[in-house]
C-alpha atoms as a PDB file:
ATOM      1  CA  UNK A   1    -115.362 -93.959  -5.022  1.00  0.00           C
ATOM      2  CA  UNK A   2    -117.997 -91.526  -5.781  1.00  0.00           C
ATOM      3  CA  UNK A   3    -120.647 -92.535  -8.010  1.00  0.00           C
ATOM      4  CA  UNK A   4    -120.017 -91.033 -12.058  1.00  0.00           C
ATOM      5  CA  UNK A   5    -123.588 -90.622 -12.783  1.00  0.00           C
ATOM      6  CA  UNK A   6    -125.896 -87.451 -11.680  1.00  0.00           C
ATOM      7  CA  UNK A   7    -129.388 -87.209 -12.545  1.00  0.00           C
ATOM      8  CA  UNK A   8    -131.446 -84.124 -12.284  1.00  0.00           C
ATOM      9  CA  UNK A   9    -134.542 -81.942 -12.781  1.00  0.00           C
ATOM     10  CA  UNK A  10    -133.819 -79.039 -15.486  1.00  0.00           C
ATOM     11  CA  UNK A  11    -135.975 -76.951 -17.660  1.00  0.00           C
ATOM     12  CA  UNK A  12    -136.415 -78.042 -21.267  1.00  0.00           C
ATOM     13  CA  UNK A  13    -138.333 -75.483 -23.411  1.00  0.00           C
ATOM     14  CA  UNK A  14    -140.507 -74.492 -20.845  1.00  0.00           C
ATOM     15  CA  UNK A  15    -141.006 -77.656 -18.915  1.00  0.00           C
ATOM     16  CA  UNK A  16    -139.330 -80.149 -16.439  1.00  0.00           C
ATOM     17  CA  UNK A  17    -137.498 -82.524 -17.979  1.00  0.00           C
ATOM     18  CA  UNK A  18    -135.045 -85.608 -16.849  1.00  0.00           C
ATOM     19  CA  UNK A  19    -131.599 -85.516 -17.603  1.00  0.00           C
ATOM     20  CA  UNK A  20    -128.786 -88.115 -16.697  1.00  0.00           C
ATOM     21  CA  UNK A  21    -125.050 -86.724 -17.085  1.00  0.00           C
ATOM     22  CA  UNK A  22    -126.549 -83.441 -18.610  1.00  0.00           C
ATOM     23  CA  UNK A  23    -128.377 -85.692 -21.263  1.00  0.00           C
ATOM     24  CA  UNK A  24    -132.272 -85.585 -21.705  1.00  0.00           C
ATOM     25  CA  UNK A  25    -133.549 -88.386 -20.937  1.00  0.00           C
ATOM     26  CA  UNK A  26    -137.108 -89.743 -22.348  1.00  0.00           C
ATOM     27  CA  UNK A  27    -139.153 -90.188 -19.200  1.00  0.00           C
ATOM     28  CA  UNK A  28    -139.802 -93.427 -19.454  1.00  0.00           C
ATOM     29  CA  UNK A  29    -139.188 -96.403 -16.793  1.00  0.00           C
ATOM     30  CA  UNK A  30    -139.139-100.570 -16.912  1.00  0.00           C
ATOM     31  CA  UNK A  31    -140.136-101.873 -14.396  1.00  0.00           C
ATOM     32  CA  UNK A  32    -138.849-105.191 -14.660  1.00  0.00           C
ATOM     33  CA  UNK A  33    -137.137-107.952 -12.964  1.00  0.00           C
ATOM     34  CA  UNK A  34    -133.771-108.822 -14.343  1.00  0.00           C
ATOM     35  CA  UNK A  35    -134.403-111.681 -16.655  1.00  0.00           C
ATOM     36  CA  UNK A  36    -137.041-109.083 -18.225  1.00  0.00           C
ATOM     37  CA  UNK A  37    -135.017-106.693 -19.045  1.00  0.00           C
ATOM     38  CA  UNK A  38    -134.244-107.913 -22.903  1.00  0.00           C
ATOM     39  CA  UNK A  39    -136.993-106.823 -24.826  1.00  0.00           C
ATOM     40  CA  UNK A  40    -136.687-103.176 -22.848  1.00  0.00           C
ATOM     41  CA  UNK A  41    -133.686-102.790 -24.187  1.00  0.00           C
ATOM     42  CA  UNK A  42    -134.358-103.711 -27.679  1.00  0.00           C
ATOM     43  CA  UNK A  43    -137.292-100.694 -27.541  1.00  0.00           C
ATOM     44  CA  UNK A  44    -134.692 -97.938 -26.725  1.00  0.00           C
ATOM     45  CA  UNK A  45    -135.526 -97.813 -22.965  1.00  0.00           C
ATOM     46  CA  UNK A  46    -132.506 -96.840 -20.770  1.00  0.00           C
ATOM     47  CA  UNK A  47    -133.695 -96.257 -17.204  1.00  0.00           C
ATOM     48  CA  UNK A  48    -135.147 -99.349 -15.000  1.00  0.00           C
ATOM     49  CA  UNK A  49    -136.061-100.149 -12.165  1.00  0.00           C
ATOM     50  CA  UNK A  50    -136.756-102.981  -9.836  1.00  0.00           C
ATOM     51  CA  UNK A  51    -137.487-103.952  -6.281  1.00  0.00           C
ATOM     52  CA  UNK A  52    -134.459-106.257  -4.708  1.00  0.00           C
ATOM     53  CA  UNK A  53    -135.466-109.894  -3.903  1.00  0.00           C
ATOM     54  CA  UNK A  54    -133.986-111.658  -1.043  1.00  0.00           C
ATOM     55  CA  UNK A  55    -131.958-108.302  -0.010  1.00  0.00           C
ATOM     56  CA  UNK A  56    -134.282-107.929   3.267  1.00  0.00           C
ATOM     57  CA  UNK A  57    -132.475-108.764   5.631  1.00  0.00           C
ATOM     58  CA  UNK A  58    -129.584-106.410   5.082  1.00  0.00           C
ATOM     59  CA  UNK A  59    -130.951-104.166   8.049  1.00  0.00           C
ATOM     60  CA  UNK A  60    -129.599-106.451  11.076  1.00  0.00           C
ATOM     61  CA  UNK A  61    -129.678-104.815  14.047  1.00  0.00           C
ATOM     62  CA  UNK A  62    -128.971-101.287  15.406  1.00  0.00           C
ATOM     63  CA  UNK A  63    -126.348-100.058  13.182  1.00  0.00           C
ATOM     64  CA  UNK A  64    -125.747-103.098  12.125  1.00  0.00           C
ATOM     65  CA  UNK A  65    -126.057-103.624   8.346  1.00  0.00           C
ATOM     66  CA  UNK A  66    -125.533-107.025   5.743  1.00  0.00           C
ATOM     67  CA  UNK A  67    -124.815-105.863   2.624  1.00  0.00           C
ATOM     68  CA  UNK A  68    -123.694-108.928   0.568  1.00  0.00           C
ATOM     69  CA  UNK A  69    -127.248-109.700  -1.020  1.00  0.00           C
ATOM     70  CA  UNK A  70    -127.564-106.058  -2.033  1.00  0.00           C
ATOM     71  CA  UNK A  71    -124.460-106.019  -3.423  1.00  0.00           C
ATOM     72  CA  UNK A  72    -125.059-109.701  -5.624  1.00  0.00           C
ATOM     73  CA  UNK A  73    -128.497-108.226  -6.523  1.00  0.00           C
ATOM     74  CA  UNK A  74    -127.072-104.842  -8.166  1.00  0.00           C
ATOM     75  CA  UNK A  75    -124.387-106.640  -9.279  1.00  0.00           C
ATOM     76  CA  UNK A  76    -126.275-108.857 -11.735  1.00  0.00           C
ATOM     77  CA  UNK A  77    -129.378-106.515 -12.649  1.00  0.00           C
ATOM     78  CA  UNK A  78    -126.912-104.107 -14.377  1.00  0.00           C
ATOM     79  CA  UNK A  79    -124.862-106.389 -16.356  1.00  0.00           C
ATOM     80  CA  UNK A  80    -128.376-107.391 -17.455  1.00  0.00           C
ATOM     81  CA  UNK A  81    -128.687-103.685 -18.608  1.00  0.00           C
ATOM     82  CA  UNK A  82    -125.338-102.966 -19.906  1.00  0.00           C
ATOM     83  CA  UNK A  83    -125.079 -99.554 -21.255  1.00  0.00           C
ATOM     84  CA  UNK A  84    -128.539 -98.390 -19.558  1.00  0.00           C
ATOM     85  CA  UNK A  85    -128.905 -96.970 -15.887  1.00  0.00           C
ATOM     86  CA  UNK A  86    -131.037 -99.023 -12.535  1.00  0.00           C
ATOM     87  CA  UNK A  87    -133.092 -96.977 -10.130  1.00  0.00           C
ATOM     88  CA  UNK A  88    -132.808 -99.725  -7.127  1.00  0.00           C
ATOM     89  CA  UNK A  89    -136.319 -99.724  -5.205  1.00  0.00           C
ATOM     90  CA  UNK A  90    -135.455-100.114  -1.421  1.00  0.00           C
ATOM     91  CA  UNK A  91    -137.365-100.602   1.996  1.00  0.00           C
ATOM     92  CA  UNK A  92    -136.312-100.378   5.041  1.00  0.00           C
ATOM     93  CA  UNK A  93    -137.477-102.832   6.702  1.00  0.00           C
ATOM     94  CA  UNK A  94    -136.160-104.374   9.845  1.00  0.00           C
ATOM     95  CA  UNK A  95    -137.096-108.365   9.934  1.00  0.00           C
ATOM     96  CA  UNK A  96    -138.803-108.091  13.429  1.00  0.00           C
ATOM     97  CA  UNK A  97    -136.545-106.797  15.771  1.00  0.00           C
ATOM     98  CA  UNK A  98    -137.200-103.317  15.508  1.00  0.00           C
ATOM     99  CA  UNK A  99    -140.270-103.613  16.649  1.00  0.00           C
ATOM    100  CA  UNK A 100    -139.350-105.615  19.876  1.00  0.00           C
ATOM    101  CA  UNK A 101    -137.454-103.134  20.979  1.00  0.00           C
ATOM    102  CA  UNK A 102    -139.403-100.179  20.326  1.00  0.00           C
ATOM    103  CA  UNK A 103    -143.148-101.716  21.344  1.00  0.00           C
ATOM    104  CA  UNK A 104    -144.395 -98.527  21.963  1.00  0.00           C
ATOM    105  CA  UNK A 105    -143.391 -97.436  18.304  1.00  0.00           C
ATOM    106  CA  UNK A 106    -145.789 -99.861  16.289  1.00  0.00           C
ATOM    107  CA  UNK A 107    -148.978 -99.618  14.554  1.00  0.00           C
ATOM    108  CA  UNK A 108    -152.226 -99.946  16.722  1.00  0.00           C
ATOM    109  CA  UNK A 109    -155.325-101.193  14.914  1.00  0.00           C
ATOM    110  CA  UNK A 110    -158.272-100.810  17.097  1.00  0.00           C
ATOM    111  CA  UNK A 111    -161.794-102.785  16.349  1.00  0.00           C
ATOM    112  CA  UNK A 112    -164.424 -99.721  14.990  1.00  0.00           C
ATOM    113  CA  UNK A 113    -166.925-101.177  17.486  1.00  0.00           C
ATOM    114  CA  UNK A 114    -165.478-102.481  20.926  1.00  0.00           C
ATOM    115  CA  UNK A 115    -162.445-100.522  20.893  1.00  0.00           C
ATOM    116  CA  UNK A 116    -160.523-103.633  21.499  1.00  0.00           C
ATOM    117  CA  UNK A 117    -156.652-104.523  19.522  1.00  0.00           C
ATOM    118  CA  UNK A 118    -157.326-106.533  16.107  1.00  0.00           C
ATOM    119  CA  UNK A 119    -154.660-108.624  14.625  1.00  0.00           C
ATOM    120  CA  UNK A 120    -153.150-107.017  11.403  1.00  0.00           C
ATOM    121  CA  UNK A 121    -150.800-109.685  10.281  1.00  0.00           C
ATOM    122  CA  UNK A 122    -153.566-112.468   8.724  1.00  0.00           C
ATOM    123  CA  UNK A 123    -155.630-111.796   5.549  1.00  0.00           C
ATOM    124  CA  UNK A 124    -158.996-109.303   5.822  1.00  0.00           C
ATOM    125  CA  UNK A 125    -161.467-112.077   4.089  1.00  0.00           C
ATOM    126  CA  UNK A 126    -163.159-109.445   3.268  1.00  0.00           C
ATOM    127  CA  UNK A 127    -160.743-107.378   0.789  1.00  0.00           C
ATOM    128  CA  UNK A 128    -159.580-110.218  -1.755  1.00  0.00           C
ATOM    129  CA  UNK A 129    -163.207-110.115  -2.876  1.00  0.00           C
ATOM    130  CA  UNK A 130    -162.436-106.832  -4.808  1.00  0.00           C
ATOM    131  CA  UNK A 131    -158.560-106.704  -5.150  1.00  0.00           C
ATOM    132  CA  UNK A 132    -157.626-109.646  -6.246  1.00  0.00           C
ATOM    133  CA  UNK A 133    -155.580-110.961  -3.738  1.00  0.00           C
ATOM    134  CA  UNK A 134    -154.833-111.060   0.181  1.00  0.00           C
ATOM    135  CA  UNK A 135    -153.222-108.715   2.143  1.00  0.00           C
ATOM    136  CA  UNK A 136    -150.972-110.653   4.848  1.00  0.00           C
ATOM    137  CA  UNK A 137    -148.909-108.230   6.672  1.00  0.00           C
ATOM    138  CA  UNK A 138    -147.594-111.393   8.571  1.00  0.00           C
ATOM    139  CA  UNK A 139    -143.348-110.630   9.319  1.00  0.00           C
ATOM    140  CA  UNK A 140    -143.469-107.086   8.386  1.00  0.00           C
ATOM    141  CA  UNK A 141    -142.853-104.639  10.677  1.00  0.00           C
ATOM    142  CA  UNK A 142    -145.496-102.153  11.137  1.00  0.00           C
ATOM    143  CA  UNK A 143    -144.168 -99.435  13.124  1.00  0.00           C
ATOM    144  CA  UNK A 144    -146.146 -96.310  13.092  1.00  0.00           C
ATOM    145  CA  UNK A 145    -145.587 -93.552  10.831  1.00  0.00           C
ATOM    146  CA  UNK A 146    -146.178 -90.879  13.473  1.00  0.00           C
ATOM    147  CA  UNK A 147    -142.825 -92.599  15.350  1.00  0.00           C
ATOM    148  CA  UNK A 148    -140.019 -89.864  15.030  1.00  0.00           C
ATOM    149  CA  UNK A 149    -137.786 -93.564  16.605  1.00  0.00           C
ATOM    150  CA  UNK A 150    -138.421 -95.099  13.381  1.00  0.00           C
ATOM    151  CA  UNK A 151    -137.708 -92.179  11.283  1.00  0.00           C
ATOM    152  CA  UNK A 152    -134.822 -91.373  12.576  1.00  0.00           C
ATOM    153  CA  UNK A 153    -133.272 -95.159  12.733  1.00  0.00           C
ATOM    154  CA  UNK A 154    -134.973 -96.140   9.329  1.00  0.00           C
ATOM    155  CA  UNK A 155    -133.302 -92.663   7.598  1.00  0.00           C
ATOM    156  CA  UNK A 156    -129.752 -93.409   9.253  1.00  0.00           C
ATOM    157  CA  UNK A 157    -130.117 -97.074   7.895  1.00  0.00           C
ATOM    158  CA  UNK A 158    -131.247 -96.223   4.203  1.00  0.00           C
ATOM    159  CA  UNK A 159    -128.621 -93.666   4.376  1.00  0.00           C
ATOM    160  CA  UNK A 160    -125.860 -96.268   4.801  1.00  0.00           C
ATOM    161  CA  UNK A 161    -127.396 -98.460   2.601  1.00  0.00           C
ATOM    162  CA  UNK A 162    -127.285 -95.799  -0.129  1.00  0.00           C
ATOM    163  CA  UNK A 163    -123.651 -94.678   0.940  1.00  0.00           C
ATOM    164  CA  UNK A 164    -122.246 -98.031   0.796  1.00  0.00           C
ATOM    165  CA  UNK A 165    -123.923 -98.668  -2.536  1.00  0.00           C
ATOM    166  CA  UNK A 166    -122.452 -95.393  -4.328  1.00  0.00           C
ATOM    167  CA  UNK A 167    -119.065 -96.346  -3.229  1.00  0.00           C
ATOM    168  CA  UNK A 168    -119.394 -99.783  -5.067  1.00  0.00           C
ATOM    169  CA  UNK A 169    -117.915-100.372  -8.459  1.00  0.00           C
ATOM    170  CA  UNK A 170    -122.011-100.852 -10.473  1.00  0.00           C
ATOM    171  CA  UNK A 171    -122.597 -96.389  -8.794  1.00  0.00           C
ATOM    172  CA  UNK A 172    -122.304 -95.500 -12.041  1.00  0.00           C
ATOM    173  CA  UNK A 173    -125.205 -97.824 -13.028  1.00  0.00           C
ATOM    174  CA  UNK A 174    -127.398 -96.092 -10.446  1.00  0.00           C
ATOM    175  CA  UNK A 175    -129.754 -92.924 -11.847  1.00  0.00           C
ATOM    176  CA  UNK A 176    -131.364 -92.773  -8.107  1.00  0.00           C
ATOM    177  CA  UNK A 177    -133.297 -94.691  -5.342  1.00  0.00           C
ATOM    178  CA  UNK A 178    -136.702 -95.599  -5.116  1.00  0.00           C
ATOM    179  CA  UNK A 179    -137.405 -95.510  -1.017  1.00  0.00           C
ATOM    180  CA  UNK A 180    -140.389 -97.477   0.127  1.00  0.00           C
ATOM    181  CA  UNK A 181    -142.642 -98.409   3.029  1.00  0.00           C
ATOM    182  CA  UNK A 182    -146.114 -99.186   3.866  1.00  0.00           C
ATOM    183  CA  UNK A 183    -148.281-101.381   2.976  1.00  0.00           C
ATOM    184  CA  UNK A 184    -147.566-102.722  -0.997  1.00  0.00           C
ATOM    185  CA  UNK A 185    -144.148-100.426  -0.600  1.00  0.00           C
ATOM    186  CA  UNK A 186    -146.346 -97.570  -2.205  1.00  0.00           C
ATOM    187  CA  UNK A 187    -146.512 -95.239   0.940  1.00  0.00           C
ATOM    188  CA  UNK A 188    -150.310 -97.055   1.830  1.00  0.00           C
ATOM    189  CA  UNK A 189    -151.135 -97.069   5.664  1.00  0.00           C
ATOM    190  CA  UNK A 190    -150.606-100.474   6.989  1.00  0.00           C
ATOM    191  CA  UNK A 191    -154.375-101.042   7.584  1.00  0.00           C
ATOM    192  CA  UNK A 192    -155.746 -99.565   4.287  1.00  0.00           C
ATOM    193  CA  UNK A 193    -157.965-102.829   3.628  1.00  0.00           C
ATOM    194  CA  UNK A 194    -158.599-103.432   7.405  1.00  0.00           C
ATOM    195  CA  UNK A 195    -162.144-103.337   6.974  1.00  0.00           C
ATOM    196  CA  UNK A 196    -163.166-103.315  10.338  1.00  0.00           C
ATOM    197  CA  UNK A 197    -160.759-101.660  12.444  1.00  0.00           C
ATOM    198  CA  UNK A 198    -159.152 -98.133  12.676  1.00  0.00           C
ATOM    199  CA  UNK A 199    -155.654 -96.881  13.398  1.00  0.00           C
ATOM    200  CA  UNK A 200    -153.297 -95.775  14.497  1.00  0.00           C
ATOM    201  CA  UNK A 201    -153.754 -95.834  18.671  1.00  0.00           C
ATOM    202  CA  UNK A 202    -150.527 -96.402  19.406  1.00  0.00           C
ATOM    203  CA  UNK A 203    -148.171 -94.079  21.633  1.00  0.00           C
ATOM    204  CA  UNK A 204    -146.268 -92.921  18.826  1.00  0.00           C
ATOM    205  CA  UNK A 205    -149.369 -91.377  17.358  1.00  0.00           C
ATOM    206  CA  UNK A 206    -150.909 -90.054  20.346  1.00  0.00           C
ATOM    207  CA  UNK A 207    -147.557 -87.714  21.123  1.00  0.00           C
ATOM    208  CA  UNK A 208    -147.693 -87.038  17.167  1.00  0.00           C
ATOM    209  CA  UNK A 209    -151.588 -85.956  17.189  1.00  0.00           C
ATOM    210  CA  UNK A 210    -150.633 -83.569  20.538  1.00  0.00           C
ATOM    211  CA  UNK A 211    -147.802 -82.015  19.046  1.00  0.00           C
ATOM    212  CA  UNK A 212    -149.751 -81.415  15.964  1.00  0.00           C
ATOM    213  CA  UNK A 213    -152.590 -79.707  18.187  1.00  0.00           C
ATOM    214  CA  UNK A 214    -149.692 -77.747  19.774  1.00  0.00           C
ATOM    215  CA  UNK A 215    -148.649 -76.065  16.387  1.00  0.00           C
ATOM    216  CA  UNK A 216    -152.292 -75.498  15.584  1.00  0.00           C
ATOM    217  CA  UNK A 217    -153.029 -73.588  18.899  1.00  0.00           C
END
């Protein structure tokens, strides 16, 4: 079934303003995990929103899609939330084997002074000093952004993630998807704290970089 809730961008005395089934909505967002969701609720906040734990494997294969842990995940966060909307936060990310079949697709990190490959999966020593944390990339797969491949097979597989999802009985729960990639799932380039390399080399972006210079000429 189509999903009963529709949430858009209108004008509200002047300015943009959120509104779910034609109401306004106060622009405000949890971001919580599902056992957090209580006190949220008890401040008056109706929209949340949530990345989905143990769902990342639902992208299989080439058109081949797992669904179940998606569906248990959804499932539970909104009867955690019941009369309030989720905003599902989703990457597409392909456990490995997207990446052996398109080699020529992924990320190239090159060292700034011999030129030569660096690893990217293992932790920069050098970056926890100042974040906080490590950065291990190790399992992910970092396919370049400048690959039209992985745009086009990453888009068809959100897509029927999203279509499946809308046709489930929790739609209605949905206000909208959060879609992310890179490096924290905020849209960062895989080698942001790579302190000593600089990318991306790899095919992909070469043929990207030329057919930029060809629009530019």
């Amino acid at each position: 079934m189509d999903s009963k809730t529709t949430t858009s961008i209108q004008s509200h005395k002047g300015v943009p303003a959120l509104f779910l089934n034609d109401r306004l909505m106060a622009p405000v967002v949890a971001f919580a995990g599902p056992t957090r969701t209580r006190t949220f609720l008890q401040a008056g906040i109706d929209l949340f929103t949530f990345g989905m734990p143990g769902t990342d494997n639902w992208w299989a294969g080439p058109d081949q899609y797992q669904f179940d842990a998606v569906d248990q995940y959804i499932e539970h966060y909104v009867a955690q939330i019941p009369g309030a909307w989720f905003m599902p936060r989703v990457g597409a990310q392909s456990s490995g084997w997207w990446g052996t079949l398109h080699p020529y697709e992924m990320n190239v990190l090159l060292d700034i002074e011999t030129g030569h490959p660096l690893e990217q999966e293992h932790a920069n020593p050098a970056a926890p000093d100042y974040l906080g944390h490590e950065i291990i990339l190790d399992g992910t797969t970092l396919h370049s952004y400048h690959s039209e491949v992985w745009r086009r097979d990453a888009g068809k597989a959100t897509a029927a993630l999203i279509a499946h999802c809308e046709a489930q009985p929790y739609a209605d729960r949905i206000w909208g998807w959060h879609v992310c990639d890179g490096l924290f799932g905020e849209w960062f380039h895989w080698n942001e704290y790579s302190l000593a390399g600089l990318a991306d080399y790899s095919p992909a972006a070469l043929t990207d970089f030329r057919r930029w210079l060809a629009c530019r000429l």
